[in-house]
N, C-alpha and C. Protein backbone atom coordinates (compact mmCIF):
# COMPACT_ATOMS: atom_id res chain seq x y z
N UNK A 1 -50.31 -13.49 31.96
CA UNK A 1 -49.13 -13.87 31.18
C UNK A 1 -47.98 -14.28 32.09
N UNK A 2 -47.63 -13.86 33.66
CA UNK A 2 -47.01 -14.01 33.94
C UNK A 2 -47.11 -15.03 34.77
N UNK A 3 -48.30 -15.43 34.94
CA UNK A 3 -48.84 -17.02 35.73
C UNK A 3 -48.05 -18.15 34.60
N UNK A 4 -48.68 -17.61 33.39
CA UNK A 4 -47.97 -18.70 32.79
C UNK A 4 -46.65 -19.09 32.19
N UNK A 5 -46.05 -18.09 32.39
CA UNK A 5 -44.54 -17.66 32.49
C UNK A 5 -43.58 -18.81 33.64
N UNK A 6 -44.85 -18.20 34.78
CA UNK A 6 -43.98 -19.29 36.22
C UNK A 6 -44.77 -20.22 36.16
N UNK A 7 -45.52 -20.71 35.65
CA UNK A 7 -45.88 -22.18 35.42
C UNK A 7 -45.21 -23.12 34.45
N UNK A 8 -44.88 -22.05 33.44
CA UNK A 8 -43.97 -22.92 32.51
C UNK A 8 -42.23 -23.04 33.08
N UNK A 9 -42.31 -22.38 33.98
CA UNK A 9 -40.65 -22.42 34.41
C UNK A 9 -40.23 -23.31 35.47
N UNK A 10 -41.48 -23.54 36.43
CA UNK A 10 -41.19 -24.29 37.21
C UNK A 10 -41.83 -25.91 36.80
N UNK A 11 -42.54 -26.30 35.60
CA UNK A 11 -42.32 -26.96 35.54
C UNK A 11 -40.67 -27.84 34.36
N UNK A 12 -40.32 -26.54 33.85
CA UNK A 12 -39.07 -27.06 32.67
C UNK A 12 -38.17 -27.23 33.42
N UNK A 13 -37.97 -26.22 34.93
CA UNK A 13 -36.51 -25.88 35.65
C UNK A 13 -35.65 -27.61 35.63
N UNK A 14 -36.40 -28.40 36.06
CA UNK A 14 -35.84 -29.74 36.41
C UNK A 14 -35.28 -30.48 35.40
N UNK A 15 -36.15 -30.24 34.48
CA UNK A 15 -35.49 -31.11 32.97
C UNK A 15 -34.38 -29.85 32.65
N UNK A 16 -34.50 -28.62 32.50
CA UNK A 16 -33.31 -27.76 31.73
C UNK A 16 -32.09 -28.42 32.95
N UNK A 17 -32.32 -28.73 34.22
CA UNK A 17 -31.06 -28.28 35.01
C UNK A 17 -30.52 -30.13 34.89
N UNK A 18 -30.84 -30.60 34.56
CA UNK A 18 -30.57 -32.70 34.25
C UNK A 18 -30.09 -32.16 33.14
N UNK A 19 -30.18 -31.51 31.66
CA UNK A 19 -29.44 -31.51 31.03
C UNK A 19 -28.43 -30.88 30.86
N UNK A 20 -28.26 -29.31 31.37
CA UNK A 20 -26.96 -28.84 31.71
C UNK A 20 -25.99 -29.19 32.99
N UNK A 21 -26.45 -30.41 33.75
CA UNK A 21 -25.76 -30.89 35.13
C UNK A 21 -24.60 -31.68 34.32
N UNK A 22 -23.70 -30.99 35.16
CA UNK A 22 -22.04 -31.88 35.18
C UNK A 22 -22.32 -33.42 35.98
N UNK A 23 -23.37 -32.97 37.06
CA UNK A 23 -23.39 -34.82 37.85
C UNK A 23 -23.19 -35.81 36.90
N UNK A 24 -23.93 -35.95 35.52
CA UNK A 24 -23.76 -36.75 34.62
C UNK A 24 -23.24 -37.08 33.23
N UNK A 25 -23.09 -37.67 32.55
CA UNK A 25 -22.70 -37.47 30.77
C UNK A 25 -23.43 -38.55 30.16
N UNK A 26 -22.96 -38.39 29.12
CA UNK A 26 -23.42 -39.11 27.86
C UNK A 26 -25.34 -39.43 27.75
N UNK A 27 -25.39 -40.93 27.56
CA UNK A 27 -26.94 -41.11 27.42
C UNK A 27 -27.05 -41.57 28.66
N UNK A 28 -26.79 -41.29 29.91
CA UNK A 28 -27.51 -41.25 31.61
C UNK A 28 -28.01 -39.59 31.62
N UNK A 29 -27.34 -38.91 30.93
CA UNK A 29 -27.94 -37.77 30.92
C UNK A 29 -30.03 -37.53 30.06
N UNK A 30 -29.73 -38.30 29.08
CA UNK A 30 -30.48 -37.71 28.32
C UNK A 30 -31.83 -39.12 29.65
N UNK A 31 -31.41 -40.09 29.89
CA UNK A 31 -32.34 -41.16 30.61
C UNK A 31 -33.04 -40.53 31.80
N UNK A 32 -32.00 -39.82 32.47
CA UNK A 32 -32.73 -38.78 33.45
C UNK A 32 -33.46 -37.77 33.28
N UNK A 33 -33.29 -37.15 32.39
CA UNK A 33 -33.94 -36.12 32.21
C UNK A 33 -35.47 -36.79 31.27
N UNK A 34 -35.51 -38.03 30.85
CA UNK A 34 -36.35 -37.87 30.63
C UNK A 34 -37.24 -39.18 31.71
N UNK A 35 -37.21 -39.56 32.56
CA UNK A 35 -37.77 -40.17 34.00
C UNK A 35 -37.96 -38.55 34.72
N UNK A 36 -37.09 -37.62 34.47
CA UNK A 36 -38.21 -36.14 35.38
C UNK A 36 -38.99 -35.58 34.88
N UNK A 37 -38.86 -35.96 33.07
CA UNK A 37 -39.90 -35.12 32.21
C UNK A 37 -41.14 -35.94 32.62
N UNK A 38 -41.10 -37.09 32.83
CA UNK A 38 -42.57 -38.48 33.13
C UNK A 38 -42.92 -38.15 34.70
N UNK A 39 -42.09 -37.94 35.51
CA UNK A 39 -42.22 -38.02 37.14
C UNK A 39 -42.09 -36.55 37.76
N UNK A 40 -41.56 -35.54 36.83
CA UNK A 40 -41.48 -34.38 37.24
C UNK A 40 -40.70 -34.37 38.62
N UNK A 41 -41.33 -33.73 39.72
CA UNK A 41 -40.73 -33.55 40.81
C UNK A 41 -39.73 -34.75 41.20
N UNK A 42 -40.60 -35.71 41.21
CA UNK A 42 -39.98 -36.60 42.49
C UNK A 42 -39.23 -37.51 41.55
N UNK A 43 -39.02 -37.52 39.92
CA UNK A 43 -37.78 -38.11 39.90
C UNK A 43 -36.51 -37.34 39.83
N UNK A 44 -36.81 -35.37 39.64
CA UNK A 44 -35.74 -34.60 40.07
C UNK A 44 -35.15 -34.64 41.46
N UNK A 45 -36.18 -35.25 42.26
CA UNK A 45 -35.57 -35.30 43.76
C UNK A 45 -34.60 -36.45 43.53
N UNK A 46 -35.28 -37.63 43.00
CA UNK A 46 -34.04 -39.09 42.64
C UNK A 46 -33.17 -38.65 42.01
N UNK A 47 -33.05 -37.96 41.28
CA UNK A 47 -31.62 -37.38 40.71
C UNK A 47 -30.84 -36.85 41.46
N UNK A 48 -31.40 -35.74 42.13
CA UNK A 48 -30.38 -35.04 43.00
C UNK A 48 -29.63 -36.11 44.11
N UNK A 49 -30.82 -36.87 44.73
CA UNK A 49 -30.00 -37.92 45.83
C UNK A 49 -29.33 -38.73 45.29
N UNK A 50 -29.50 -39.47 43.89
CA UNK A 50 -28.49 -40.38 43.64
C UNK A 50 -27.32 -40.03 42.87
N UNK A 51 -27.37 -38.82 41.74
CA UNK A 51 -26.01 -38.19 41.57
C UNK A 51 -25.44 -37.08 42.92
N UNK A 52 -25.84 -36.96 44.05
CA UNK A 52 -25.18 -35.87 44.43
C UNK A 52 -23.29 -36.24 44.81
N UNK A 53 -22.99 -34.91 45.06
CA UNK A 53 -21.39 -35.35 44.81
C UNK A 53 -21.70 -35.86 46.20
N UNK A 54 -20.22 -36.52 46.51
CA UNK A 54 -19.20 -37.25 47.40
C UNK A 54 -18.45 -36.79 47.74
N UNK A 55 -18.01 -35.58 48.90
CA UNK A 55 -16.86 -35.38 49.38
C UNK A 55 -15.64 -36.01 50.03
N UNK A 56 -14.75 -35.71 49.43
CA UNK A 56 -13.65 -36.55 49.35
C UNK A 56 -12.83 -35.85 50.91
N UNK A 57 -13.28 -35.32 51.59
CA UNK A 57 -12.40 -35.40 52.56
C UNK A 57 -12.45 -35.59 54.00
N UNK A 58 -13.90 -36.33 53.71
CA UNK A 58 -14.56 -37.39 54.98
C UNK A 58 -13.95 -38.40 55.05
């Protein structure tokens, strides 16, 4: 039970965390999350690199 507990978590973690992420709004939110629900990992990795923030005091 608990295999499938962390099987089901690590594969939802990416889609739950695209839809509660501030990086984005409106319907770019819902577009991403669902290119990680199709690509899983590696379009959560494209998310993270292309919304990550920009520090502003470089």
């Amino acid at each position: 039970m608990i295999r499938i507990l962390f099987i089901a978590v690590l594969f939802l973690w990416p889609v739950v965390h695209v839809l509660f992420s501030t990086r984005v709004q409106g319907n770019a939110k819902y577009t991403w999350a669902t290119i990680v629900l199709l690509t899983s990992w590696f379009g959560y990795l494209a998310f993270l690199i292309k919304t990550r923030a920009i520090d502003d005091d470089e």
